[in-house]
Protein backbone atom coordinates (compact mmCIF):
# COMPACT_ATOMS: atom_id res chain seq x y z
CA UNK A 1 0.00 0.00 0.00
CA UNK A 2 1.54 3.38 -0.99
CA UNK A 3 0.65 6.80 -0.93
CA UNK A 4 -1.43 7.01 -4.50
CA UNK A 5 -3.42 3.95 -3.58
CA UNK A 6 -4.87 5.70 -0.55
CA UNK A 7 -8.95 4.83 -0.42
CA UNK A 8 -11.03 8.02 0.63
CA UNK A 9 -13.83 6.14 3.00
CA UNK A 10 -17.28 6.13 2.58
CA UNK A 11 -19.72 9.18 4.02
CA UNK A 12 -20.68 7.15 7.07
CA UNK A 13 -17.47 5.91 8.26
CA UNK A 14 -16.00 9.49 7.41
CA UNK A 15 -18.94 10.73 10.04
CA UNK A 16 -18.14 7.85 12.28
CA UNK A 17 -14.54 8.49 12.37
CA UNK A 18 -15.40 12.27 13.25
CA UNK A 19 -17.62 11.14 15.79
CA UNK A 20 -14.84 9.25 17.31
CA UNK A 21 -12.56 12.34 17.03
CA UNK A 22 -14.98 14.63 18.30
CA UNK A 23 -16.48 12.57 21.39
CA UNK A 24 -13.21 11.65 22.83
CA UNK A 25 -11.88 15.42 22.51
CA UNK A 26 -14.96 16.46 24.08
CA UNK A 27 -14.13 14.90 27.22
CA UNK A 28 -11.12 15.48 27.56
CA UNK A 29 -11.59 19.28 26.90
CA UNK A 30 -14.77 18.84 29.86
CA UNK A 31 -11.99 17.60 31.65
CA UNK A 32 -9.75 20.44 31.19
CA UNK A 33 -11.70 23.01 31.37
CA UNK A 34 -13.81 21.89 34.43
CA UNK A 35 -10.05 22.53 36.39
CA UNK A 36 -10.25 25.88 35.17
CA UNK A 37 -13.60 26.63 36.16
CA UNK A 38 -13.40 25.77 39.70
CA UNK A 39 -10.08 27.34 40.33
CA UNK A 40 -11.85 30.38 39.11
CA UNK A 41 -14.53 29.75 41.34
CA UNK A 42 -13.76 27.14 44.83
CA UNK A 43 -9.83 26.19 44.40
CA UNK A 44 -8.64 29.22 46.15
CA UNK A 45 -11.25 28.66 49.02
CA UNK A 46 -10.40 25.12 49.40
CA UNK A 47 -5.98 24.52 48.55
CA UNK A 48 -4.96 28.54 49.28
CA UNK A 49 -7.35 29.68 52.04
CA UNK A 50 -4.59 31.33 53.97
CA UNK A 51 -4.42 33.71 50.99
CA UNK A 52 -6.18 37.23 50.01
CA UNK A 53 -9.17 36.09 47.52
CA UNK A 54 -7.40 37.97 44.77
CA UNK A 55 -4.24 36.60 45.60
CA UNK A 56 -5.35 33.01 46.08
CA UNK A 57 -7.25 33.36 42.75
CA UNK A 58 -4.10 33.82 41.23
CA UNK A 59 -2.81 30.59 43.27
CA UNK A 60 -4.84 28.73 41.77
CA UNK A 61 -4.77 29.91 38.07
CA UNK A 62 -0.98 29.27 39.15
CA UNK A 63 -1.83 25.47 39.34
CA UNK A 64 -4.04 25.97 36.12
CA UNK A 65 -0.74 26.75 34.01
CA UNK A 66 1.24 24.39 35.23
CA UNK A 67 -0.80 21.75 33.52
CA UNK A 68 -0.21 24.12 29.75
CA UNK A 69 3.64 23.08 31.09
CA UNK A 70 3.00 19.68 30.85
CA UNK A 71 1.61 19.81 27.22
CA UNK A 72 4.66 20.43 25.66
CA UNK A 73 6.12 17.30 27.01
CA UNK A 74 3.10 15.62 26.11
CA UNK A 75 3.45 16.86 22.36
CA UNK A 76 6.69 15.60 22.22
CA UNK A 77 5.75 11.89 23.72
CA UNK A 78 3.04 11.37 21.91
CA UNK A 79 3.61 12.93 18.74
CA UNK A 80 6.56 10.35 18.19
CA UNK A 81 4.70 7.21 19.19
CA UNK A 82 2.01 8.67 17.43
CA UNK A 83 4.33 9.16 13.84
CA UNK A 84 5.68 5.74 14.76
CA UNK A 85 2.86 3.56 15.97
CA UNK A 86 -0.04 5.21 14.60
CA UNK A 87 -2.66 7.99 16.04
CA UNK A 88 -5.53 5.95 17.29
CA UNK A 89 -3.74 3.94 20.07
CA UNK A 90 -2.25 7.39 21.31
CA UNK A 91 -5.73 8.60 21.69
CA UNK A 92 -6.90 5.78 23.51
CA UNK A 93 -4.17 6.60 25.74
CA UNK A 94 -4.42 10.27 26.33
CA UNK A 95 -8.14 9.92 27.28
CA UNK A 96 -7.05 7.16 29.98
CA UNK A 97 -4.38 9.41 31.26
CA UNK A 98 -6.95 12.71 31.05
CA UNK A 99 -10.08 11.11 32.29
CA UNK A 100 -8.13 8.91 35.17
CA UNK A 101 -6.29 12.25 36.59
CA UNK A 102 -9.46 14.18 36.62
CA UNK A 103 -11.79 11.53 38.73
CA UNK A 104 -8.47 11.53 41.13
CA UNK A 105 -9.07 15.59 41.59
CA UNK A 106 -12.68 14.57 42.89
CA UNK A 107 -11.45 12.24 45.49
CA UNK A 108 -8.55 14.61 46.55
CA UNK A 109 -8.41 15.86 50.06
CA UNK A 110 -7.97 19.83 50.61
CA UNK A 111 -6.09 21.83 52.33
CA UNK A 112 -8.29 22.14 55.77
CA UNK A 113 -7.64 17.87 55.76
CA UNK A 114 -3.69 17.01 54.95
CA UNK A 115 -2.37 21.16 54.81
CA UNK A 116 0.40 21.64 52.33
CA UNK A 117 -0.08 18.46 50.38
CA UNK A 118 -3.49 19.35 49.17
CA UNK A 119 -1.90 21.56 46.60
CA UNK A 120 0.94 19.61 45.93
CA UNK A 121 -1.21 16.50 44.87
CA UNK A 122 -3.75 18.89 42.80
CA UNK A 123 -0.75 20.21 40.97
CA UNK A 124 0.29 16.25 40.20
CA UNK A 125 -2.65 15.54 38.81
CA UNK A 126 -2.93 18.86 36.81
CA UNK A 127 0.63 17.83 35.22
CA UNK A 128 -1.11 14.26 34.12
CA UNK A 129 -3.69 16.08 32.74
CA UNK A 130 -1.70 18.81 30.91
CA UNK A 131 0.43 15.49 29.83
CA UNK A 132 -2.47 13.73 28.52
CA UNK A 133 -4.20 17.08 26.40
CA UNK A 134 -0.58 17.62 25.30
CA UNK A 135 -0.60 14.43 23.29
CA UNK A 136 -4.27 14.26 22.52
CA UNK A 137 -4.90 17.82 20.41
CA UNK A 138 -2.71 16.71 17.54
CA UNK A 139 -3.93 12.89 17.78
CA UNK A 140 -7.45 13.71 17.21
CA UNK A 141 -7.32 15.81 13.92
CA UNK A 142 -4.77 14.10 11.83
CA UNK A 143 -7.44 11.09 12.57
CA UNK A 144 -10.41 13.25 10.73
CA UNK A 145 -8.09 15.18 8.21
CA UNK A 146 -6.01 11.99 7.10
CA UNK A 147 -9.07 10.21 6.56
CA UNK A 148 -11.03 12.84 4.63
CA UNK A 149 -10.28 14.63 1.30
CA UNK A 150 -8.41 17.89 0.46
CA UNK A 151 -11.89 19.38 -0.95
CA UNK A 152 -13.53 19.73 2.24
CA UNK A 153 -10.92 19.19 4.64
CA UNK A 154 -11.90 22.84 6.75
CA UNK A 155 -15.24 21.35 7.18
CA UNK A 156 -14.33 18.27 8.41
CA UNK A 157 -11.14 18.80 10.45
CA UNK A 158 -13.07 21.39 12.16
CA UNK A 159 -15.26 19.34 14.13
CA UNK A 160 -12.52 17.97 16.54
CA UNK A 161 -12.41 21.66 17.09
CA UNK A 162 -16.40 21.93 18.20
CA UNK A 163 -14.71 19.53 21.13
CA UNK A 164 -13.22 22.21 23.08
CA UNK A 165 -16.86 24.68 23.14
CA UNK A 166 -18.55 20.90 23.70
CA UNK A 167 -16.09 20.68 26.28
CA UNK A 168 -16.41 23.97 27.82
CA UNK A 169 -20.50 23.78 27.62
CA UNK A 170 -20.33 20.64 29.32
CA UNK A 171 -18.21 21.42 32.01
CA UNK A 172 -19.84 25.23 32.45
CA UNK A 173 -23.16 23.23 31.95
CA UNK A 174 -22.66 20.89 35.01
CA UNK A 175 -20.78 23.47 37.39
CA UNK A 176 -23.97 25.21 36.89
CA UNK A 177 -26.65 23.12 37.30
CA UNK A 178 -24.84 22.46 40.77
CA UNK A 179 -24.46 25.97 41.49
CA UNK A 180 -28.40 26.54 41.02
CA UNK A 181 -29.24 23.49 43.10
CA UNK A 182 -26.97 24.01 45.61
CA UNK A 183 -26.09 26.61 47.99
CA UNK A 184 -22.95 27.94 48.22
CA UNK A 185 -21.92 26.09 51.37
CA UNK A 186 -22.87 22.91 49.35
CA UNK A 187 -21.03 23.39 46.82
CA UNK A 188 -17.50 24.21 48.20
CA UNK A 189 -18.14 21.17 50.96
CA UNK A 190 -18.92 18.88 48.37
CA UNK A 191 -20.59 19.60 45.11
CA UNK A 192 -17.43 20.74 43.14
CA UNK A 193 -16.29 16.99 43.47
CA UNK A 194 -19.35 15.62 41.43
CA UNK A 195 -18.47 17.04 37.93
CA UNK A 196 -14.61 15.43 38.40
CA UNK A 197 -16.36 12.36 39.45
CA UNK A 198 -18.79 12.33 36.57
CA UNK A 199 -15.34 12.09 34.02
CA UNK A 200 -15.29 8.19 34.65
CA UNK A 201 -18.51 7.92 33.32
CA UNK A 202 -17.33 10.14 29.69
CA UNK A 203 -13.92 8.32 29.38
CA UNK A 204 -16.13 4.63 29.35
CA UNK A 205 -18.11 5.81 26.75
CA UNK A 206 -15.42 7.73 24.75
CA UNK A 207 -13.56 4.52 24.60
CA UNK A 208 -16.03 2.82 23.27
CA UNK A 209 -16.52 5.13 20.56
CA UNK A 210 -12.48 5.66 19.83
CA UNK A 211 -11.75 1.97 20.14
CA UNK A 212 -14.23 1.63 16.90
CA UNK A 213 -12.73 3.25 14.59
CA UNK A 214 -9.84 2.42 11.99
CA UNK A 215 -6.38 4.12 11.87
CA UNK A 216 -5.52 6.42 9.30
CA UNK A 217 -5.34 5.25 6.20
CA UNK A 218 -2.71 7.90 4.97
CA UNK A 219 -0.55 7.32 8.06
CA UNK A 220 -1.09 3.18 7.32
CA UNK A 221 0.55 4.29 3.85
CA UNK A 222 3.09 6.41 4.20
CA UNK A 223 4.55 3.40 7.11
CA UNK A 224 4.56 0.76 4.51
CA UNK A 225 5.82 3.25 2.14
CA UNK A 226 9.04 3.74 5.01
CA UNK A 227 9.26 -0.15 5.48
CA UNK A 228 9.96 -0.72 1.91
CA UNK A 229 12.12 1.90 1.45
CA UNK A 230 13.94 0.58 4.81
CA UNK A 231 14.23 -3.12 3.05
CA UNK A 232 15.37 -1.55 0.00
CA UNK A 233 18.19 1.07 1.02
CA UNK A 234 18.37 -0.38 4.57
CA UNK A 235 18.61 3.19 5.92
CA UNK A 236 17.51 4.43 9.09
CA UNK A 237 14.26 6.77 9.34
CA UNK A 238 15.17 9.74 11.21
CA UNK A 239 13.11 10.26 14.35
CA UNK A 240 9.73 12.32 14.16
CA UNK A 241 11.35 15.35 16.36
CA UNK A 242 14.66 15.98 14.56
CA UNK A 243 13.04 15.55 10.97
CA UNK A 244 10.55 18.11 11.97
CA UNK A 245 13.24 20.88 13.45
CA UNK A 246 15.09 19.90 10.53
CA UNK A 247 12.69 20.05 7.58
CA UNK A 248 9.59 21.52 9.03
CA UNK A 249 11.42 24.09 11.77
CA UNK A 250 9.74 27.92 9.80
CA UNK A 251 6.17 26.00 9.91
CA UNK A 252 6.77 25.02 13.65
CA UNK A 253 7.24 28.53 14.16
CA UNK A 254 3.80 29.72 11.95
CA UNK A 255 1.92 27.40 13.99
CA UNK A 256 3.44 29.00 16.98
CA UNK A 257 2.54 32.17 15.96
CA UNK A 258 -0.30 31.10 14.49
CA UNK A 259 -1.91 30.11 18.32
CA UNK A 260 -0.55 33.10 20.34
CA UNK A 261 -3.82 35.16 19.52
CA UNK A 262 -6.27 32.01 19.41
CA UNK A 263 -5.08 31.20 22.87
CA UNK A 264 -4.63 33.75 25.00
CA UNK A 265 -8.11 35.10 23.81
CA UNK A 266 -9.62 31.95 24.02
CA UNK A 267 -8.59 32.06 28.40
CA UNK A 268 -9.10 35.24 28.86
CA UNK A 269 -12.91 35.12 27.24
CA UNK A 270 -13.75 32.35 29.25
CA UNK A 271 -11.52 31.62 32.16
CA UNK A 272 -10.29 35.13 32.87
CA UNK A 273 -14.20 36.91 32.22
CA UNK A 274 -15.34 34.52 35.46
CA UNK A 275 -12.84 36.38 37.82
CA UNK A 276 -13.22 39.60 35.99
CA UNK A 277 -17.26 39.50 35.96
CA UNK A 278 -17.53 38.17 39.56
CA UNK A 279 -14.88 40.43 41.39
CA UNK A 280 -14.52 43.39 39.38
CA UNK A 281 -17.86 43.96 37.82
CA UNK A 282 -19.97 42.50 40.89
CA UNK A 283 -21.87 39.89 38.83
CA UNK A 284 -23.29 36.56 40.79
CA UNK A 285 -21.34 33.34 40.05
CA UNK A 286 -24.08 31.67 38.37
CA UNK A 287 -24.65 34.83 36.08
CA UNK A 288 -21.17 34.70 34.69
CA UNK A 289 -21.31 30.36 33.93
CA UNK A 290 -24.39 31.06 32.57
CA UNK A 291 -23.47 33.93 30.17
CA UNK A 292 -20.29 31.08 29.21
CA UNK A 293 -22.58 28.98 28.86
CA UNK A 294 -24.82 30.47 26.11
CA UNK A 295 -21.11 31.90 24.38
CA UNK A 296 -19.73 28.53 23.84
CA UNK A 297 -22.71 26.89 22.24
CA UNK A 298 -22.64 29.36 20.04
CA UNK A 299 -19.32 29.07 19.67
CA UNK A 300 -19.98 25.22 19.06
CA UNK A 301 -22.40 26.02 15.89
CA UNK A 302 -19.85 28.79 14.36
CA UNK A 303 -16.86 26.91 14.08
CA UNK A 304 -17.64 24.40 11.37
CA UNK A 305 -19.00 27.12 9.16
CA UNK A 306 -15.90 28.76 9.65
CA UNK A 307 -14.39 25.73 8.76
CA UNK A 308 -16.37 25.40 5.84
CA UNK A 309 -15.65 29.01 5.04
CA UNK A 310 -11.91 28.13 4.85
CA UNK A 311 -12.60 25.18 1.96
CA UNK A 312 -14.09 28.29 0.12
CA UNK A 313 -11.68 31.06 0.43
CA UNK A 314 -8.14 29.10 2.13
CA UNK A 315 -7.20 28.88 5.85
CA UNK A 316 -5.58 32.36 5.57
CA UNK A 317 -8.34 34.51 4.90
CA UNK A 318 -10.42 33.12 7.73
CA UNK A 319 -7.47 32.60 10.26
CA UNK A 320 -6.76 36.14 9.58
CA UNK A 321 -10.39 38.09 9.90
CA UNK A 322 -10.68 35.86 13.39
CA UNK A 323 -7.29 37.54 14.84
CA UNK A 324 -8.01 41.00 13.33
CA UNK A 325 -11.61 40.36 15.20
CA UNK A 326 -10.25 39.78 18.07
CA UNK A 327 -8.06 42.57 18.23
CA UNK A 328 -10.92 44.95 17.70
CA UNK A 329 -13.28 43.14 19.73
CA UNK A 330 -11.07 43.50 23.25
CA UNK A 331 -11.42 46.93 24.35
CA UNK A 332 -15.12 46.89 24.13
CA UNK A 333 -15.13 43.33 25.49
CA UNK A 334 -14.37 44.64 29.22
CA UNK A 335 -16.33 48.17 28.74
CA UNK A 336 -19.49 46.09 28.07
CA UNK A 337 -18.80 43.69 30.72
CA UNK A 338 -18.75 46.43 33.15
CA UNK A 339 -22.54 47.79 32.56
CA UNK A 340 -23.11 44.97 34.80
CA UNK A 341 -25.97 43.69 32.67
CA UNK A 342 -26.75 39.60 31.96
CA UNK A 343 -27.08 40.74 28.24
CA UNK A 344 -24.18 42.26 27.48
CA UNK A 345 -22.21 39.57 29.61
CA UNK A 346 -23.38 37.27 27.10
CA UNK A 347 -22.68 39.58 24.13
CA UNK A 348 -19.50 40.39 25.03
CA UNK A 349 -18.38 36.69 25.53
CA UNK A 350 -20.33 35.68 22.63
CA UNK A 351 -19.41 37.81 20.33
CA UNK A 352 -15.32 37.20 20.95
CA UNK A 353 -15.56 33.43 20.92
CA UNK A 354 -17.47 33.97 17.13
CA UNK A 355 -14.36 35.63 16.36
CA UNK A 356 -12.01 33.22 18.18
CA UNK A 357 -13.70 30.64 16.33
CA UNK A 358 -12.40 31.99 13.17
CA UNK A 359 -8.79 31.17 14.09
CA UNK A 360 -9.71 27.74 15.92
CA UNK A 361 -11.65 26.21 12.82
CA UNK A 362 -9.17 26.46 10.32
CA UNK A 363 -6.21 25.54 12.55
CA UNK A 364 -7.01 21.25 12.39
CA UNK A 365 -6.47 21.77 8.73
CA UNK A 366 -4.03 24.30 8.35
CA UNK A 367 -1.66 22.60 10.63
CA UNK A 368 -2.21 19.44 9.46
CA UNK A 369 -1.26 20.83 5.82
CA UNK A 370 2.08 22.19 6.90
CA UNK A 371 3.66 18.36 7.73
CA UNK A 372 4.69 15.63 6.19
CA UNK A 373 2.88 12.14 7.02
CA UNK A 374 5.46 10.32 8.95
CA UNK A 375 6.32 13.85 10.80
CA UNK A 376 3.01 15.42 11.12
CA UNK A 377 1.64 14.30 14.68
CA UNK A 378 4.77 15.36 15.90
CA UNK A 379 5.26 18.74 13.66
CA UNK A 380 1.74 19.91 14.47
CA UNK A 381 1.35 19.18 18.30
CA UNK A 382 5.02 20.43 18.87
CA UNK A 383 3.74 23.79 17.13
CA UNK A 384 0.67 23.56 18.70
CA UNK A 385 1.66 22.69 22.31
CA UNK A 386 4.92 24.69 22.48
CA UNK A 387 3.06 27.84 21.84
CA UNK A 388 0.69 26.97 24.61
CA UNK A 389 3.20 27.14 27.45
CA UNK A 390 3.82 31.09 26.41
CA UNK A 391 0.28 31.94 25.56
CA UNK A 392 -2.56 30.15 27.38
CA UNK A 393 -0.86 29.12 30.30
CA UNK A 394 -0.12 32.37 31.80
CA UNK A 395 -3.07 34.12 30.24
CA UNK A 396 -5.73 33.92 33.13
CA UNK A 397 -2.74 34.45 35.85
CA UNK A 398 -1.35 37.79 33.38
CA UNK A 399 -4.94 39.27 33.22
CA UNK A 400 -5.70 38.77 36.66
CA UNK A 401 -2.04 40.15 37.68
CA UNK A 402 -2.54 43.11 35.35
CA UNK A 403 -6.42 43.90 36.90
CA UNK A 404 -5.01 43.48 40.52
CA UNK A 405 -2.52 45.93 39.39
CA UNK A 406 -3.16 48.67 37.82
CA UNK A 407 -7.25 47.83 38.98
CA UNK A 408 -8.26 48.21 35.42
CA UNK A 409 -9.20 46.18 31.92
CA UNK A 410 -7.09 48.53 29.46
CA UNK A 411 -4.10 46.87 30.36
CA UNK A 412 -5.64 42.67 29.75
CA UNK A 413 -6.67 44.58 26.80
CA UNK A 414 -3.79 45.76 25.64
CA UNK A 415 -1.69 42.44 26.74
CA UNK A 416 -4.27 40.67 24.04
CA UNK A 417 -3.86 42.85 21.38
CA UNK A 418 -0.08 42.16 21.52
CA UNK A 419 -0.94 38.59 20.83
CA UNK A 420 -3.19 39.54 17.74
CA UNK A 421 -0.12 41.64 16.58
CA UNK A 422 2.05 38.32 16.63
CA UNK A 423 -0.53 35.92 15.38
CA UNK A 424 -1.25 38.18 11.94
CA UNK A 425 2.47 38.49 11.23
CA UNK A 426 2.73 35.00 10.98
CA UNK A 427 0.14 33.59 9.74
CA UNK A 428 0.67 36.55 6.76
CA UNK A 429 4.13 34.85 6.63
CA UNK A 430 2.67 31.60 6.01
CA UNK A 431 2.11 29.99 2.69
CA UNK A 432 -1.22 29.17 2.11
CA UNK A 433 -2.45 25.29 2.43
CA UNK A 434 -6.05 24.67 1.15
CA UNK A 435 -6.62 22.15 -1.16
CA UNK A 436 -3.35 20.00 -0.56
CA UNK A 437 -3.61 16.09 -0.69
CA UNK A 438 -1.89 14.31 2.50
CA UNK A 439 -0.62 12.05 0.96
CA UNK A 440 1.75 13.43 -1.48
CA UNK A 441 2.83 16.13 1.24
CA UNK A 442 5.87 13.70 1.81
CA UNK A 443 9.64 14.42 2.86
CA UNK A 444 12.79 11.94 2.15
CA UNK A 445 14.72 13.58 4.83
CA UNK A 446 13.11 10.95 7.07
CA UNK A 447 15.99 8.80 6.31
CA UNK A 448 19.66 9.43 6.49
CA UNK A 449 20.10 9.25 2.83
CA UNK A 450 16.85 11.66 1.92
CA UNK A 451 19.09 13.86 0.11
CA UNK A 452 20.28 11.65 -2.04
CA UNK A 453 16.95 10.34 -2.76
CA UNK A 454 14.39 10.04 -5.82
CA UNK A 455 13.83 13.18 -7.31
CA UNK A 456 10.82 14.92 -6.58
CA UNK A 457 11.12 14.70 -3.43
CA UNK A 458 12.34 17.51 -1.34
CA UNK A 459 11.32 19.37 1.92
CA UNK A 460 7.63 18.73 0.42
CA UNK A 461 6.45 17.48 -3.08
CA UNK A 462 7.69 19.41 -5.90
CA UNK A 463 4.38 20.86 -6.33
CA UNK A 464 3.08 21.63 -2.98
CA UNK A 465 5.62 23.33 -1.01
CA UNK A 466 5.85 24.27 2.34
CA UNK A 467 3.32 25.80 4.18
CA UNK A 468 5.50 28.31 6.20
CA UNK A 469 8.56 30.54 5.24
């Protein structure tokens, strides 16, 4: 089996194989972003409550970015086993790893039982979990964009995507429900626990769904492509992380790029706006999940038409209006926040995750466009991941740093707009990638004679070059 004789599937196991992709990202997204949530809201009661609320809020956003620390590591772990081994046993894996660490944060004991060791054991299992997402981002759209075809790759590849607003409804969804029912005595005792508890239930039945599905048949390909070409030269294949710094290093740095805007606006919109709406603009607790709430199913129905958008008119385009939307979008964000009004909490958040959608539904696609086969878990979740650690891990702690500072929202504003700056350089820097087949975006300089190789065969095929610098 070789590249050319690659078998698009059929319409329903394409829609099963999103399923899959889509199910299993939503949990593990629930998973993620439920941590988030409650340090926003109980954490700095329950591990820092020696601590000034503002000050243990940003204790506990501290133990929310270690977990973006873990990712990189997770990126690199699993995006080799994943170019080596396949993607669908990684992502069985990752949701183990994600789902396990987050039903352990349930059980954990807090800092009025054990003292010190509370928050030592919740950052522990916030490094499994950053581990686990890490590893399971890049996993989970090569699966959907290897299997589907270049025509309406946006469309398709963007539905992984609708995992992280499934994610965040789910997890905003629950916290609220138990906020409603429950006073809130109730719900620091005890009812935080029940939406980490309820993760078992999600990973059995994400499992069951991810076990069903077949690997990808371009990865299945391009591996018997590398064993023949292994019994024929008997040369070596370069490992997945030097091939990519080697060969794919300018589109590492795109992708980087790429994220610094899609992050950091992502956290501040909906992890950030829960401190911001709650201790600066006097809104109730259940006002603010609920305003989330509303944004990110919204957010949910926008991204695959931005997706399909991108089929239409290239990743670019749409990547680009989503940043520049953004950057407009922030200063009133905050001024509309503070008329204190349910309406315009829900505009405001709305309204930025439309335009943060922009950026996220292209990016399964785009990314996965930039890399060659036997590379490309490992190119895009390094790109991915890496960027992560500087943008969306520090962006809740930054904004709330910056508001306890200077005690207003021009300078979170400001600190976002910096990342929009970044993100449009490089994604204008970037060549664009719609319409490229996955299969013939290959590299010989996986093996230690590539150079030397057939011609034809360079960085990237001879007629689809690379997607970055």
């Amino acid at each position: 089996m070789t590249a050319s004789t690659v078998t698009p599937p059929t319409p329903a196991s394409l829609r099963r194989i999103v399923a899959a992709s889509l199910i299993g990202t939503t949990v593990e997204w629930y998973d993620f972003f439920l941590y988030g949530s409650a340090a926003a809201l109980v954490f700095n009661k329950l591990f820092f409550p020696d601590s000034d609320p503002l000050v243990g809020t940003l204790l506990s956003f501290l133990t929310y970015a270690v977990g973006f620390a873990a990712r990189p590591v997770g990126a690199l772990v699993f995006g080799h086993f994943g170019d080596r081994l396949g993607r669908k046993r990684l992502l069985v894996l990752s949701l183990l790893l994600m789902g396990g660490a987050t039903f352990c944060i349930g059980l954990l004991p807090t800092h009025a039982t054990v003292g010190a060791a509370a928050p030592v054991l919740l950052t522990t299992l916030r490094l499994v979990q950053g581990f686990a997402l890490g590893g399971e981002w890049g996993g989970a759209v090569l699966l959907v964009s290897e299997h589907g075809d270049a025509r309406r790759r946006g469309f398709w590849a963007s539905w992984p995507q609708t995992g992280a607003p499934a994610g965040q409804l789910l997890a905003t969804g629950v916290l609220s429900a138990l906020t409603a029912l429950l006073s809130d005595a109730q719900f620091t005792a005890w009812g935080w626990r029940i939406p980490f508890l309820l993760s078992g239930v999600l990973v059995v039945v994400g499992l069951w769904i991810r076990l069903s599905v077949d690997e990808s048949p371009v990865f299945k390909a391009a591996l018997a492509k590398a064993e023949e070409r292994k019994a024929a030269t008997d040369t070596v294949e370069r490992l997945p992380l030097l091939a990519v710094l080697r060969d794919h290093w300018r589109d590492v740095l795109v992708a980087m790029g790429a994220r610094m805007a899609e992050n950091i606006s992502y956290y501040v919109i909906t992890a950030f706006v829960l401190v911001y709406a709650t201790e600066h603009a006097a809104l109730g607790k259940q006002t603010a999940l609920n305003a989330v709430l509303i944004a990110s199913a919204v957010h949910f129905a926008v991204i695959p038409a931005w997706g399909a958008l991108s089929d239409r008119i290239g990743r670019k385009p749409v990547y680009l209006i989503g940043a520049a939307g953004v950057g407009l979008w922030v200063f009133p964000f905050f001024a509309i926040i503070d008329t204190k009004s349910f309406g315009a909490l829900v505009l405001a958040v709305t309204v930025g995750l439309v335009f943060h959608g922009a950026m996220y539904a292209p990016q399964a696609a785009f990314f996965s466009e930039m890399f060659a086969t036997r590379m490309r878990y490992s190119g895009a979740s390094i790109g991915a991941q890496f960027a992560s650690v500087a943008a969306g891990a520090p962006a809740p702690l930054i904004a709330t740093a910056l508001l306890a500072g200077y005690g207003s929202s021009v300078p979170v504003s400001l600190y976002v707009l910096g990342s929009v700056v970044i993100t449009l350089v490089a994604v204008s820097l970037a060549k664009e990638t719609r319409g490229r087949d996955l299969a013939e975006v290959t590299t010989t300089a996986a093996t230690g004679a590539a150079r030397a190789g057939a011609p034809g065969h360079g960085r990237a095929s001879a007629s689809q070059g690379p997607a970055g610098g």
